[in-house]
Protein backbone atom coordinates (compact mmCIF):
# COMPACT_ATOMS: atom_id res chain seq x y z
CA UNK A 1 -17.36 -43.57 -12.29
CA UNK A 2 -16.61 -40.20 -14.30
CA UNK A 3 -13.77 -42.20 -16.18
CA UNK A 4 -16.79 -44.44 -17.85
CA UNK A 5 -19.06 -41.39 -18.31
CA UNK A 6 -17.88 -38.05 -19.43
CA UNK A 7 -21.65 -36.83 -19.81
CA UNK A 8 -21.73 -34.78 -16.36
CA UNK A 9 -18.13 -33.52 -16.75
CA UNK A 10 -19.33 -32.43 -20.03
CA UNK A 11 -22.51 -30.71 -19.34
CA UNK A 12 -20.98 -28.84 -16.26
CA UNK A 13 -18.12 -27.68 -18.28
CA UNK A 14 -20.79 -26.08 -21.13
CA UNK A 15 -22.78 -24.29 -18.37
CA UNK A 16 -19.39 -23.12 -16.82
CA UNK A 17 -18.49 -21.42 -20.37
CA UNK A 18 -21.72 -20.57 -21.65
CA UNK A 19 -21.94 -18.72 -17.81
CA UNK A 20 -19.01 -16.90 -18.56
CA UNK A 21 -19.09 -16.18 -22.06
CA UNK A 22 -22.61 -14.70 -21.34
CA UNK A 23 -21.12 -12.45 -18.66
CA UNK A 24 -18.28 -11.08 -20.67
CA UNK A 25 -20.99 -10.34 -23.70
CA UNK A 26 -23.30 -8.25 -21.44
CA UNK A 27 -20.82 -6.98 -19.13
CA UNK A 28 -23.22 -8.00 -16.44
CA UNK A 29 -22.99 -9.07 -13.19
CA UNK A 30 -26.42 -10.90 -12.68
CA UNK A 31 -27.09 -12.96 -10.07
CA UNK A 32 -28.81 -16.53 -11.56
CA UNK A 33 -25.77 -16.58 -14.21
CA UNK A 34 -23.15 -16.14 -11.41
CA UNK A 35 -24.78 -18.86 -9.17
CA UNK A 36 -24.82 -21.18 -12.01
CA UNK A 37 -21.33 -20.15 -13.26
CA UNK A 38 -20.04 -20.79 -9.80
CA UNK A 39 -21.76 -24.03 -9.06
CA UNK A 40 -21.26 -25.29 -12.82
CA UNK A 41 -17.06 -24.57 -11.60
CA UNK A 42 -16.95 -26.21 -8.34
CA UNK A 43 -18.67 -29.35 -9.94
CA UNK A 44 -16.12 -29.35 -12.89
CA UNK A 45 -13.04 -29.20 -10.26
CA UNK A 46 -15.27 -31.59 -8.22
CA UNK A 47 -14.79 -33.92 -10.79
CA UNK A 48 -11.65 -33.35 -12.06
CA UNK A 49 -10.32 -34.13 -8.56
CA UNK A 50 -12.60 -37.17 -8.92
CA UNK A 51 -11.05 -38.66 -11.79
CA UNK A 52 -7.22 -38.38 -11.00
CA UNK A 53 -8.66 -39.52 -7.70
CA UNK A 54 -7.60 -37.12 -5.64
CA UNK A 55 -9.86 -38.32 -2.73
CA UNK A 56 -8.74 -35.36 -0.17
CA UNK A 57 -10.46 -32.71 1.73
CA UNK A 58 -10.56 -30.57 -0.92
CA UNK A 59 -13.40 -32.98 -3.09
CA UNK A 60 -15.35 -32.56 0.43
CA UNK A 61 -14.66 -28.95 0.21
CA UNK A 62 -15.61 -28.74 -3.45
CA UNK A 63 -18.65 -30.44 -2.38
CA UNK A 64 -19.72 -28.54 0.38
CA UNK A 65 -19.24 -25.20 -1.60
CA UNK A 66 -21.32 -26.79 -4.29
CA UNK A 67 -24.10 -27.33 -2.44
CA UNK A 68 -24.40 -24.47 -0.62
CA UNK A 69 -23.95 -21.84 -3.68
CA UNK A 70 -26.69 -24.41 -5.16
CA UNK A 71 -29.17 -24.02 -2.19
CA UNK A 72 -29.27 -20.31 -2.47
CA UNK A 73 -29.61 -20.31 -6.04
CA UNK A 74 -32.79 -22.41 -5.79
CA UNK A 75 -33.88 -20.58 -2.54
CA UNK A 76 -33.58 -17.42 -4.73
CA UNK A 77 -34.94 -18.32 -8.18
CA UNK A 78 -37.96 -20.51 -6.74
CA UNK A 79 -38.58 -19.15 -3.14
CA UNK A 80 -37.98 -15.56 -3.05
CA UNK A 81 -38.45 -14.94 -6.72
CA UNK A 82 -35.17 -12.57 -6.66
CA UNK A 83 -34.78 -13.69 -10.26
CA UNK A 84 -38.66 -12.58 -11.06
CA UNK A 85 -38.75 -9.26 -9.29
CA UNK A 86 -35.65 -6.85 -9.23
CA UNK A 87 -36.71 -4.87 -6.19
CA UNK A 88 -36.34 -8.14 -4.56
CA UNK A 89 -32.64 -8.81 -5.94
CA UNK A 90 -29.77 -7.87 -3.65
CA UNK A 91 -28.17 -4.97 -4.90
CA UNK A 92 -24.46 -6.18 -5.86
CA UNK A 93 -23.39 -3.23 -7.78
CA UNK A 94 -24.61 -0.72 -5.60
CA UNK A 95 -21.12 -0.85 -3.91
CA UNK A 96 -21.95 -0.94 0.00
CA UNK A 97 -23.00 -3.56 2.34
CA UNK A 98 -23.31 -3.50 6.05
CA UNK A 99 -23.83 -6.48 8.50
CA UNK A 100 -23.06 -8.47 11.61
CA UNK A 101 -20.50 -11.35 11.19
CA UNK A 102 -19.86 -13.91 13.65
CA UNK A 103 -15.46 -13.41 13.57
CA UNK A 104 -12.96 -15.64 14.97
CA UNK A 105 -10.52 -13.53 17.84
CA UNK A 106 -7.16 -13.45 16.94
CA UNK A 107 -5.39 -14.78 20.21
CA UNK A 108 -8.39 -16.59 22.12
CA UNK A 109 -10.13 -17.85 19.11
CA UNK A 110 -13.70 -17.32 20.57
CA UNK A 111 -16.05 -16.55 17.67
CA UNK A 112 -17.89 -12.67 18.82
CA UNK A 113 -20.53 -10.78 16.71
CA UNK A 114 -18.88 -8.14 14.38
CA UNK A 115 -19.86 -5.25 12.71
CA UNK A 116 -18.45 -5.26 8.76
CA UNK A 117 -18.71 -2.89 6.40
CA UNK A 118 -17.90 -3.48 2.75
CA UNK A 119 -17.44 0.36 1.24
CA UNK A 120 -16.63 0.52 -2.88
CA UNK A 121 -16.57 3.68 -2.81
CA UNK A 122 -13.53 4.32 0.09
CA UNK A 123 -12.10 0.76 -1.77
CA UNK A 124 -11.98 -0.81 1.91
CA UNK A 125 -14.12 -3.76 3.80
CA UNK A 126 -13.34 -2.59 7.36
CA UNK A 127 -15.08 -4.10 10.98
CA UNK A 128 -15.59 -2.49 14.73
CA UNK A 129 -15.03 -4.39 17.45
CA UNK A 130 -18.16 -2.10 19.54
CA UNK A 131 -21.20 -2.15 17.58
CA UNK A 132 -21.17 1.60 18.37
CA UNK A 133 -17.53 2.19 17.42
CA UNK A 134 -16.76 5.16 15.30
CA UNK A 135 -13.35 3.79 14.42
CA UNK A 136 -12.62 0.86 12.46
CA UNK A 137 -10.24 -2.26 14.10
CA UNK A 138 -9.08 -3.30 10.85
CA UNK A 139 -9.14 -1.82 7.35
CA UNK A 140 -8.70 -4.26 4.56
CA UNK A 141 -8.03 -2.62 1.20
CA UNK A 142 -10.26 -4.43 -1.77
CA UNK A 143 -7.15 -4.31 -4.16
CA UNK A 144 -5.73 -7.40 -1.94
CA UNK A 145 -8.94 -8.57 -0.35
CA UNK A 146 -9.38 -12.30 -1.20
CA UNK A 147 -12.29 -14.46 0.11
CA UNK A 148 -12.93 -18.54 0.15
CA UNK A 149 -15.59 -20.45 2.10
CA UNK A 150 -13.33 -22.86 4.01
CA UNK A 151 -16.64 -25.02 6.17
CA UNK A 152 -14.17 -27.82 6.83
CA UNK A 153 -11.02 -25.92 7.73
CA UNK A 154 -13.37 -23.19 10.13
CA UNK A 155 -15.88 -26.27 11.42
CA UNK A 156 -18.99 -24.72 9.82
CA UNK A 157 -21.01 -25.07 7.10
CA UNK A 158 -21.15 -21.14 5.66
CA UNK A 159 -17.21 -20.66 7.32
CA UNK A 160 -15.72 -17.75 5.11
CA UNK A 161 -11.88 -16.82 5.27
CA UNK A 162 -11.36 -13.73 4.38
CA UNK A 163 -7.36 -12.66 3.40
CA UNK A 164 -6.11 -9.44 2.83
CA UNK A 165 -2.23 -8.13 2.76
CA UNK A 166 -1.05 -5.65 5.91
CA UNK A 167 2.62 -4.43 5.42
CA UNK A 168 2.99 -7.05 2.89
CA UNK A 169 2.05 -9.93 5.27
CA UNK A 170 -0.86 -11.96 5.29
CA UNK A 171 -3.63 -11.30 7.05
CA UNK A 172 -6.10 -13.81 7.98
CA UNK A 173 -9.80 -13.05 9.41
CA UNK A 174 -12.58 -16.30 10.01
CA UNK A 175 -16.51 -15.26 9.81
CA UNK A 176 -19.37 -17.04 9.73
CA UNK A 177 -23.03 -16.50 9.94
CA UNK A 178 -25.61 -19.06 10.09
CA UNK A 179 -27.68 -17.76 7.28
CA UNK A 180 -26.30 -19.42 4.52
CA UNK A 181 -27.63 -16.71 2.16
CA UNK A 182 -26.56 -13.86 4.27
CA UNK A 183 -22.38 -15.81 3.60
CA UNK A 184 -23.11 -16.19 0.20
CA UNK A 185 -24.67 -12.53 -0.22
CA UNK A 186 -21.18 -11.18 1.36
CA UNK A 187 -18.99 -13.47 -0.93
CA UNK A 188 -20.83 -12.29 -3.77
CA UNK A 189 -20.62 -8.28 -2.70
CA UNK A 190 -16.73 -8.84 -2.02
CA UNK A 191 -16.28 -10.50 -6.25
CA UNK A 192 -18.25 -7.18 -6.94
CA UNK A 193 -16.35 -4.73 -5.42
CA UNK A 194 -13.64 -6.66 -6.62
CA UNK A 195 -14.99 -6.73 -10.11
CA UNK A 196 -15.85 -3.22 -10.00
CA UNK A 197 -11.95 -2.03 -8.48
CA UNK A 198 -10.01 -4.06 -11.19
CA UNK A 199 -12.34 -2.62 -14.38
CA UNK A 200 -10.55 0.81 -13.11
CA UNK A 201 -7.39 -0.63 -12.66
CA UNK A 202 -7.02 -2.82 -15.88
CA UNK A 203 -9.34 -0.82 -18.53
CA UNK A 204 -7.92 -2.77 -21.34
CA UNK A 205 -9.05 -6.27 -19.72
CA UNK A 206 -11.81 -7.96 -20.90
CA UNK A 207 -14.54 -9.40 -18.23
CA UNK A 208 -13.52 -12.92 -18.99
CA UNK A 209 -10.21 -12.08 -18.50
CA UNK A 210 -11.41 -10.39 -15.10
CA UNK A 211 -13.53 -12.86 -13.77
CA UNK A 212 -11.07 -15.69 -13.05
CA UNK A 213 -9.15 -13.15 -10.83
CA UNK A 214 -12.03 -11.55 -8.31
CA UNK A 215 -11.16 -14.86 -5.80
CA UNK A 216 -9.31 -17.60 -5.73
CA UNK A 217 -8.77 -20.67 -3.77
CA UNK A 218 -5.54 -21.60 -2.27
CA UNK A 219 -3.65 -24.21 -4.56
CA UNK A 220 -2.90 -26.56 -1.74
CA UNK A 221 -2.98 -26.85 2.22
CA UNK A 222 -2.12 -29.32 4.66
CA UNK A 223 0.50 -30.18 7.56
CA UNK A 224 4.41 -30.34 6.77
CA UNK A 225 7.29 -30.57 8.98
CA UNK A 226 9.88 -27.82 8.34
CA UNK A 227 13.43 -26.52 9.69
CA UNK A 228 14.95 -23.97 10.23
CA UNK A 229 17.85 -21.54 8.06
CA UNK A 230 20.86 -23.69 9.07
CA UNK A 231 19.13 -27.06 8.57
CA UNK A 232 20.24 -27.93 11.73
CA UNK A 233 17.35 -26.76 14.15
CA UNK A 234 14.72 -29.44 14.91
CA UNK A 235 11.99 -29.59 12.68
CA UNK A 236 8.54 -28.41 13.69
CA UNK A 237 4.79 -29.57 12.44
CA UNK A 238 3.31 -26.67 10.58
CA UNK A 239 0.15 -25.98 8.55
CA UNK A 240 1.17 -24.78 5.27
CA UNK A 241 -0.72 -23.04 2.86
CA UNK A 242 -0.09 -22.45 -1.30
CA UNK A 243 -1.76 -18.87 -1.97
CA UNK A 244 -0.33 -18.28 -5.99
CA UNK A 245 3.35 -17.38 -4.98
CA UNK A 246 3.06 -17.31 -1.33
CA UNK A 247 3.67 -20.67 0.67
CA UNK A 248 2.95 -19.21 3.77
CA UNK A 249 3.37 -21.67 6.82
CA UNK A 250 1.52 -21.53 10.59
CA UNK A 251 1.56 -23.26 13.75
CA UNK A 252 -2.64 -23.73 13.46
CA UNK A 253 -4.58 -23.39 10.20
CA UNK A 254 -6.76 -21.04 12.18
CA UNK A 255 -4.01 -18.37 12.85
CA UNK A 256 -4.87 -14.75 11.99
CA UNK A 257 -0.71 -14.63 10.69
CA UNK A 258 1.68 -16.93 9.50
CA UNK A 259 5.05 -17.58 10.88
CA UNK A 260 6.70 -17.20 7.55
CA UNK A 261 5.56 -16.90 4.37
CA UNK A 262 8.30 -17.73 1.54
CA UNK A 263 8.09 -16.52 -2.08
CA UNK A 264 8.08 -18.96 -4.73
CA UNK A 265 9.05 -17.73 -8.39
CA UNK A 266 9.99 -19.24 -11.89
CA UNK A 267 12.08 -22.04 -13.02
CA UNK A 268 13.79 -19.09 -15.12
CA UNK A 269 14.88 -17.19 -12.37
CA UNK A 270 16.76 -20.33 -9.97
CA UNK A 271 13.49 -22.05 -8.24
CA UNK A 272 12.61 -25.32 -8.24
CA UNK A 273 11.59 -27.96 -6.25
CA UNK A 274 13.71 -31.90 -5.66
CA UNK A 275 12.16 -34.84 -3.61
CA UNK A 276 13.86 -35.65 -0.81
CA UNK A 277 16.64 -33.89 1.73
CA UNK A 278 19.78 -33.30 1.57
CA UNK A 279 22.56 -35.80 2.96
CA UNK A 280 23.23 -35.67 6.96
CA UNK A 281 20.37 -33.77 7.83
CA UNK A 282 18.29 -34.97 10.99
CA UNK A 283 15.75 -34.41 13.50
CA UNK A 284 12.87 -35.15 10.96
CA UNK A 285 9.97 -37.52 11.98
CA UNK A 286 8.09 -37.72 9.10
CA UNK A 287 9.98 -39.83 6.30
CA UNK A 288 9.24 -37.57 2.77
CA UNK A 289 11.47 -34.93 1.80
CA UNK A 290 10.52 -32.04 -0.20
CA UNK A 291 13.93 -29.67 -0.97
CA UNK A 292 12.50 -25.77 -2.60
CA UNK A 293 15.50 -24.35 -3.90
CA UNK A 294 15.42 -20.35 -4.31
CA UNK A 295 18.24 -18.01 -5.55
CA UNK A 296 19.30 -16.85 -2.24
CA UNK A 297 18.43 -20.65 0.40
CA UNK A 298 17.17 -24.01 0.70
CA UNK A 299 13.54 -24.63 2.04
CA UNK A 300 13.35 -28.28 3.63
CA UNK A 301 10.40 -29.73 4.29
CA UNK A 302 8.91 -33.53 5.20
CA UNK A 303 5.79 -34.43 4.45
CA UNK A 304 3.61 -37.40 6.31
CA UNK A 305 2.74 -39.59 3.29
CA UNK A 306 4.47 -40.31 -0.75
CA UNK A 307 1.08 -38.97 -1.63
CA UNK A 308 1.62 -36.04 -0.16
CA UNK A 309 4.85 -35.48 -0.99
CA UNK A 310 4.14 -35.67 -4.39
CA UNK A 311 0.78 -33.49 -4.34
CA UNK A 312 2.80 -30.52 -3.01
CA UNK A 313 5.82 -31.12 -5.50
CA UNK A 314 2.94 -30.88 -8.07
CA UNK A 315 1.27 -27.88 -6.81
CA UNK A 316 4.68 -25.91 -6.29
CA UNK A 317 6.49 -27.30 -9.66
CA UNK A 318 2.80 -25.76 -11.24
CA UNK A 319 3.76 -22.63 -9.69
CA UNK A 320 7.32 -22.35 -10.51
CA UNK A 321 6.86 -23.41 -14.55
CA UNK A 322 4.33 -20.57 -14.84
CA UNK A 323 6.35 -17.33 -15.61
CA UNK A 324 6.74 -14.77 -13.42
CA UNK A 325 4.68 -11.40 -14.15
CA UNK A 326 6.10 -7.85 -14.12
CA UNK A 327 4.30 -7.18 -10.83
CA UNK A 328 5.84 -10.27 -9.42
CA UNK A 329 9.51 -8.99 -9.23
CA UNK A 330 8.33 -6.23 -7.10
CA UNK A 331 7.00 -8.86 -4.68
CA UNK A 332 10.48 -11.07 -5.17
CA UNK A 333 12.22 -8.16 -4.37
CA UNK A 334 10.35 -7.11 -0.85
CA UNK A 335 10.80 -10.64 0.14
CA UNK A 336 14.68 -10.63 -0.12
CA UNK A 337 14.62 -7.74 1.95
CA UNK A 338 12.13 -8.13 4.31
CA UNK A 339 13.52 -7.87 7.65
């Protein structure tokens, strides 16, 4: 058990630093030290989770992650001697990839071969629907792109979600390819471009400061039961998901948009979050109440299990004691008058 020996936690947690303390010093962005850095992370949070004993699907996802950024680090250090010979190394920095991705369809959900093509220089990863297409289907701007290999959510082992924001909505998109390296070479060219965008747009942050910000995984997902505006329409099974200050909420975790998406800001400006529901309200099935309160209504929501009632009070209450950034307010604001 990690709680008897803090060895493993320990040397994980030095690699994760030394990894990113070496990569703010050189201003690099070299492939074995962000393999490392990455793996060295996942295996920190792995056991972190482990020794609250948060035994969920995300310590499987942690795991799976783990293993596969760890397979293609060994696959390229010892197999194709990428670290050994540069001509060899996939060019990260050079700002452009281009590939075929295996994406989900929006309304049937059949997976069909894709082209993608990840541009720094336009500041866009865009995809055709023809392979001959001169016109784009979708055009995701880098300055909201966000990816995270979801293999258990997706039902494959390299399954990569790929968010980005369209009218100030959500955006999902589901790829996969069976060449683990070819998922983790896109991943890696999407933190680049990423990397590369936000040096431009924050010139006085450091690379440390950067690094933490290129991707992110969600804080929390899972099914809750929700109602409606008047608290007196029935309430409805829904997968919800905790991106930073969107809790965005969909009738299957595999939908390319979410029903709603709700806005969740400080405990200085009127949010917070109570267990339980208010008096008198029915129609639930599930018996554990979650109440968000915002300035302007009152979210109700039931989850399945205590457990998970109190995991998502945690993950929003982490949320809502953080402060809110400048940038934030402008987001606050569209969501009190989105239509």
């Amino acid at each position: 058990m990690f709680l008897t020996n803090g060895a493993p936690f320990e040397r994980e947690l030095n690699r994760l630093s030394n990894g990113i303390r070496c990569i703010a010093k050189k201003r690099c962005y070299h492939r074995e030290i962000i393999y490392q850095t990455q793996i060295s992370l996942l295996f920190v949070l792995s056991l972190y989770c482990d020794y609250f004993g948060q035994q969920n699907n995300k310590i499987l996802l942690l795991a799976s992650l783990r293993l596969l950024l760890r397979e293609q680090w060994i696959r390229a250090k010892y197999e194709r001697k990428e670290f050994l010979c540069v001509e060899r190394q996939e060019p990260y920095s050079a700002g452009y990839r281009e590939g075929f991705l295996w994406k989900r369809g929006r309304d049937k959900g059949q997976y069909l071969s894709r082209k993608f093509i990840l541009s720094e220089r336009e500041g866009v990863l865009k995809y055709f629907n023809k392979h001959d297409a001169r016109e784009p289907k979708t055009i995701m701007r880098i300055n909201t792109l966000n990816a995270t290999f979801q293999p258990t959510k997706i039902g494959t082992a390299h399954g990569l979600q790929i968010t980005h924001l369209k009218d100030n909505s959500t955006r999902n998109i589901f790829v996969y390819q069976e060449d683990g390296k070819e998922m983790v070479d896109w991943f890696n060219a999407i933190r680049a471009a990423r990397f590369h965008y936000m040096q431009v747009a924050f010139p006085g942050a450091s690379t440390s400061e950067l690094l933490p910000k290129l991707t992110r995984n969600y804080i929390k997902e899972g099914y809750m039961e929700k109602t409606g505006p008047k608290h007196t329409e029935g309430f409805k099974k829904r997968w919800f998901t905790l991106d930073d200050r969107r809790l965005m909420y969909f009738k299957d975790p595999l939908d390319a948009y979410a029903r709603g998406e709700v806005f969740i800001g400080s405990r200085e400006n009127s949010y917070t979050t109570l267990p339980g529901l208010p008096p008198n309200i029915q129609g639930y099935h599930w018996q554990f109440g979650i109440t968000i309160v915002t300035p302007d209504r009152k979210f109700l929501l039931v989850c399945e299990t205590e457990e998970d009632q109190k995991d998502w009070i945690a993950a929003l209450q982490t949320v809502i004691n953080r402060p809110m950034l400048p940038q934030e307010y402008a987001v606050e604001a569209y969501f009190k008058h989105k239509p």
